[in-house]
C-alpha atoms as a PDB file:
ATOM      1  CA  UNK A   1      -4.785  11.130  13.842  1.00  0.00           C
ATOM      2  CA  UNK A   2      -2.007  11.854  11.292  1.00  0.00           C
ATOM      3  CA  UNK A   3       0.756  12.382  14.107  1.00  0.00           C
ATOM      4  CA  UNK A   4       3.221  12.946  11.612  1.00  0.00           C
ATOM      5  CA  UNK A   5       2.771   9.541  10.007  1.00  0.00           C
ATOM      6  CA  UNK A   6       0.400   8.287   6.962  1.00  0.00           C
ATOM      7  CA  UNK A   7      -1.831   5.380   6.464  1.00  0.00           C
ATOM      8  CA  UNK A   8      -0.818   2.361   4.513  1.00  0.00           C
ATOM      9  CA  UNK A   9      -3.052  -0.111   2.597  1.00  0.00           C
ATOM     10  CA  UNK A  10      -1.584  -3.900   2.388  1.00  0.00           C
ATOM     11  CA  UNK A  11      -3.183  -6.460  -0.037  1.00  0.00           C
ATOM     12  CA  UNK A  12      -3.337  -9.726   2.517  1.00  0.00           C
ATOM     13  CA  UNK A  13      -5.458 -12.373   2.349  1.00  0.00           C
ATOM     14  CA  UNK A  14      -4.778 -13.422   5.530  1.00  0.00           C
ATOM     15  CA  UNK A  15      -3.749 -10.108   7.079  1.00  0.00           C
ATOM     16  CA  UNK A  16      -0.550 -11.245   9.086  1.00  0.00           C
ATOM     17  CA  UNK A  17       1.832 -11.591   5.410  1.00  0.00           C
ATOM     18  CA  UNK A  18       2.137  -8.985   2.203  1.00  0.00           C
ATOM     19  CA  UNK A  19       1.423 -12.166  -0.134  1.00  0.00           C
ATOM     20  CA  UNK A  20      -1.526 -10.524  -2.735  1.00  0.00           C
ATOM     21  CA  UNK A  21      -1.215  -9.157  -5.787  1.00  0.00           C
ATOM     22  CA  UNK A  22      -2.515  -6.030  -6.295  1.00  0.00           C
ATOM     23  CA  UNK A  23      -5.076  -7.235  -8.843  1.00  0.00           C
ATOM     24  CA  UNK A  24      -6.132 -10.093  -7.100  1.00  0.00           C
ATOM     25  CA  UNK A  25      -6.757  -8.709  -3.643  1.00  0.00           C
ATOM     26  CA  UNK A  26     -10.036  -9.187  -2.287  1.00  0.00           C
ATOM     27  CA  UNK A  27      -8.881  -6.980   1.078  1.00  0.00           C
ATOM     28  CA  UNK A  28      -6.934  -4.454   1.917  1.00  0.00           C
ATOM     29  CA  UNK A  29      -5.751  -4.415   5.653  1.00  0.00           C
ATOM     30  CA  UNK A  30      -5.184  -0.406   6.610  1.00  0.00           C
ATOM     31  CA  UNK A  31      -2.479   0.533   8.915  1.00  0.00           C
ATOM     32  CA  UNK A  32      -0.746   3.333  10.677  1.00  0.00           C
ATOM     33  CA  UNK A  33       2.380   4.125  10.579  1.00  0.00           C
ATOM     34  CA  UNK A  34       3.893   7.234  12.900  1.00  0.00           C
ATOM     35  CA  UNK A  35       7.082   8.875  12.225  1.00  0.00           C
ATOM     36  CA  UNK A  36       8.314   7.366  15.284  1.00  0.00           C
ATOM     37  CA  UNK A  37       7.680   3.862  13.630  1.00  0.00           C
ATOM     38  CA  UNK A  38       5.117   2.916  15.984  1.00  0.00           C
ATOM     39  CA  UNK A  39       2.256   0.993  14.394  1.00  0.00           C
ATOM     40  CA  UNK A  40      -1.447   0.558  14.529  1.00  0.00           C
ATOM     41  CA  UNK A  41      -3.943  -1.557  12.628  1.00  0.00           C
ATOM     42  CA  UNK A  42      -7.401   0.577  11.392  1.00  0.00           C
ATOM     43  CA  UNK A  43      -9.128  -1.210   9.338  1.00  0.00           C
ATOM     44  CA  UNK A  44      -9.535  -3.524   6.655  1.00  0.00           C
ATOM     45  CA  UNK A  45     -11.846  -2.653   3.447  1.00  0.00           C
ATOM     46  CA  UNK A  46     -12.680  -5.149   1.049  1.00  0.00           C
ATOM     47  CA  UNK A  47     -12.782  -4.743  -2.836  1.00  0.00           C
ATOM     48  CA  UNK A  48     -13.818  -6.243  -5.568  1.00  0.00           C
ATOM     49  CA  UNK A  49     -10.770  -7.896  -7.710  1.00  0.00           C
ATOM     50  CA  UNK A  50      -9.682  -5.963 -10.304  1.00  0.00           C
ATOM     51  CA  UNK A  51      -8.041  -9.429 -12.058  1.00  0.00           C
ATOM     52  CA  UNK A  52     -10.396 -11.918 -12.629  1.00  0.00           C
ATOM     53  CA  UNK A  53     -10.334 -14.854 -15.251  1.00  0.00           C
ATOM     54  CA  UNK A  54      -7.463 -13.451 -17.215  1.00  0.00           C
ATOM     55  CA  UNK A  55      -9.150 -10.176 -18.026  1.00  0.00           C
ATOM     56  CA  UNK A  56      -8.458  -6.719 -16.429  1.00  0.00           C
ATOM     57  CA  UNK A  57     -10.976  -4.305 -15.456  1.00  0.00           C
ATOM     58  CA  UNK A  58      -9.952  -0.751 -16.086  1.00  0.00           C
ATOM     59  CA  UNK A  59     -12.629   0.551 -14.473  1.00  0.00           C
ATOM     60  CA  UNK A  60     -12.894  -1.921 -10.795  1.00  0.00           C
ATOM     61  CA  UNK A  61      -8.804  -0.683 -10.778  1.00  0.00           C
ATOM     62  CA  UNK A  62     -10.190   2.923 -10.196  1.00  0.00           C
ATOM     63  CA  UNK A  63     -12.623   2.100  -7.936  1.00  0.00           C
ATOM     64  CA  UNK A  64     -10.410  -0.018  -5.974  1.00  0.00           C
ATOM     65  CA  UNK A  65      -7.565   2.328  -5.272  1.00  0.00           C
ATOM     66  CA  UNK A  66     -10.002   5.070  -5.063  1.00  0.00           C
ATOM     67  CA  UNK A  67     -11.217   2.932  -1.643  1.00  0.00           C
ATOM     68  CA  UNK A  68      -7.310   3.392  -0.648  1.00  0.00           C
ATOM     69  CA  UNK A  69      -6.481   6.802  -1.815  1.00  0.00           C
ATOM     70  CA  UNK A  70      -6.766   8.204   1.505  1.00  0.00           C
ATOM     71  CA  UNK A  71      -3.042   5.957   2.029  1.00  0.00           C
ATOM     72  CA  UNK A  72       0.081   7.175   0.812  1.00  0.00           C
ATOM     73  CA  UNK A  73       1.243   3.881   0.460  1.00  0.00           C
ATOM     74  CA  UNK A  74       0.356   0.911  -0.904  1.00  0.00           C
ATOM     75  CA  UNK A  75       2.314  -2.575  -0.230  1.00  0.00           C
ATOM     76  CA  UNK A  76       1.633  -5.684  -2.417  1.00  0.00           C
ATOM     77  CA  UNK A  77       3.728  -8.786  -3.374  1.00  0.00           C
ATOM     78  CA  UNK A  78       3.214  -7.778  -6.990  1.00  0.00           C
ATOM     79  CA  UNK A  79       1.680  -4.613  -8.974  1.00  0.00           C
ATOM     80  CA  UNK A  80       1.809  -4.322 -12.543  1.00  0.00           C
ATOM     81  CA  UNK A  81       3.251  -1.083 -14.512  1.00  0.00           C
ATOM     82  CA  UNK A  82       0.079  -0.111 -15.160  1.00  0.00           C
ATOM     83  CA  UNK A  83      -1.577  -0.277 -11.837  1.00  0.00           C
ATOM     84  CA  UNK A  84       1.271   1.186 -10.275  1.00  0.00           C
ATOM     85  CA  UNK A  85       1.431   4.177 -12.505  1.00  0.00           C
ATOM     86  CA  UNK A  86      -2.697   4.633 -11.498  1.00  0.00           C
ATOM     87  CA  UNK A  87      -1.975   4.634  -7.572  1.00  0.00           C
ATOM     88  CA  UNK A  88       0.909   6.950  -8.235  1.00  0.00           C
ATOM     89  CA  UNK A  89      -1.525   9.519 -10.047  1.00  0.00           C
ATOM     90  CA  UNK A  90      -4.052   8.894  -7.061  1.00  0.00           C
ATOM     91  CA  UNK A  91      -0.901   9.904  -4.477  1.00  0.00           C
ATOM     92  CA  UNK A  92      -0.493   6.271  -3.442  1.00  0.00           C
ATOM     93  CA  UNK A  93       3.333   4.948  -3.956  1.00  0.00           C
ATOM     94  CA  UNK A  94       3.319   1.681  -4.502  1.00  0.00           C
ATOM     95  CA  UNK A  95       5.826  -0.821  -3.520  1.00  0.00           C
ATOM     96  CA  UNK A  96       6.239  -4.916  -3.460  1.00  0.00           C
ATOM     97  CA  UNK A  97       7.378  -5.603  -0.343  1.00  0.00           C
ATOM     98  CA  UNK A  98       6.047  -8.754   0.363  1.00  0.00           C
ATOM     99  CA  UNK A  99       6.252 -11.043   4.394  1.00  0.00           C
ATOM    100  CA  UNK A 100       5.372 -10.657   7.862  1.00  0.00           C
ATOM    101  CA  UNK A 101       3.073  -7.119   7.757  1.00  0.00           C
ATOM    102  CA  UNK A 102       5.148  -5.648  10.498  1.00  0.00           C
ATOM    103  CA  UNK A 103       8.665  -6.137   8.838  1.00  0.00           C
ATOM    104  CA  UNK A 104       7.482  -4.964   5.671  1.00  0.00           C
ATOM    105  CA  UNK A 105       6.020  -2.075   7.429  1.00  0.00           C
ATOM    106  CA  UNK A 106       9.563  -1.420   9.147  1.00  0.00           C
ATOM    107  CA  UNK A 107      10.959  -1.596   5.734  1.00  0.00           C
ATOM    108  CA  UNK A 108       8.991   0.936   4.101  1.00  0.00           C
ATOM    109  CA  UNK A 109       9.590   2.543   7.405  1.00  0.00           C
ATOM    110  CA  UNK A 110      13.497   2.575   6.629  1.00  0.00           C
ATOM    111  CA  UNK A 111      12.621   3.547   3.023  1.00  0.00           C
ATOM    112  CA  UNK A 112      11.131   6.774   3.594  1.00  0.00           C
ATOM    113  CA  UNK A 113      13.058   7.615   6.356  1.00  0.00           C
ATOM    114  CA  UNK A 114      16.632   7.282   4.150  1.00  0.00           C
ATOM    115  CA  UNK A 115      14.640   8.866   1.380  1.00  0.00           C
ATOM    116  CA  UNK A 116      13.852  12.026   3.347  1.00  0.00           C
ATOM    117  CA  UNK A 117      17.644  12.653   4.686  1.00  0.00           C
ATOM    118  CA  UNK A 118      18.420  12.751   0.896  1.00  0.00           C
ATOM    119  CA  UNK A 119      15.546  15.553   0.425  1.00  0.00           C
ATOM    120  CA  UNK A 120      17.544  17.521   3.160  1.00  0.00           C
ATOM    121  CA  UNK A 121      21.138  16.591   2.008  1.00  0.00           C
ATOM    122  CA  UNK A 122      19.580  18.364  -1.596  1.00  0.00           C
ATOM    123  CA  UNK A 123      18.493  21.549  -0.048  1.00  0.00           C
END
């Protein structure tokens, strides 16, 4: 299914805006996304949140990104440093890109696609 293109998780709690926070999410909508910047919805997989009550729990932030670690990315309104630097060592980039799904999609889109002319400009 891959077509060139990589899934992407999005914490929504409505699933038509980016507007959770990472640690707060209770679902995470799966998308997508080919090279050609066509779109298509997979999934959505629900977690437990990792934030709850003012406490953080180390071990619900493994499980949940290990439910997601088959994306490469990950877009949230907000991540914290620590979180982000747990998806990164799972292979997930994360990134706050929060509105509509499909113009933060295109965004990320635009993103990688800038960020792999630079990888050729380099070689």
């Amino acid at each position: 299914m891959d077509n060139g293109g990589y899934k992407i998780a999005i914490a929504s709690s409505d699933g038509i805006v980016v507007n959770n926070h990472f640690g707060r999410a209770k679902i995470f909508h799966i998308y997508h996304l080919n090279e050609d910047g066509t779109i298509k919805y997979l999934e959505k997989r629900e977690v437990t949140p990792v934030c709850e009550y003012g406490t953080h729990d180390e071990d619900r932030l493994i499980e949940n990104l290990k439910k997601i670690e088959d994306c490469r990315y990950l877009l949230v309104s907000k991540i914290g440093d620590k979180a982000a630097a747990t998806a990164e060592g799972l292979g997930v980039e994360s990134y706050e890109i929060p509105g509509i799904i499909p113009e933060s999609i295109k965004k990320l889109h635009q993103y990688v696609m800038i960020n792999k002319l630079f990888e050729q400009e380099r070689k």
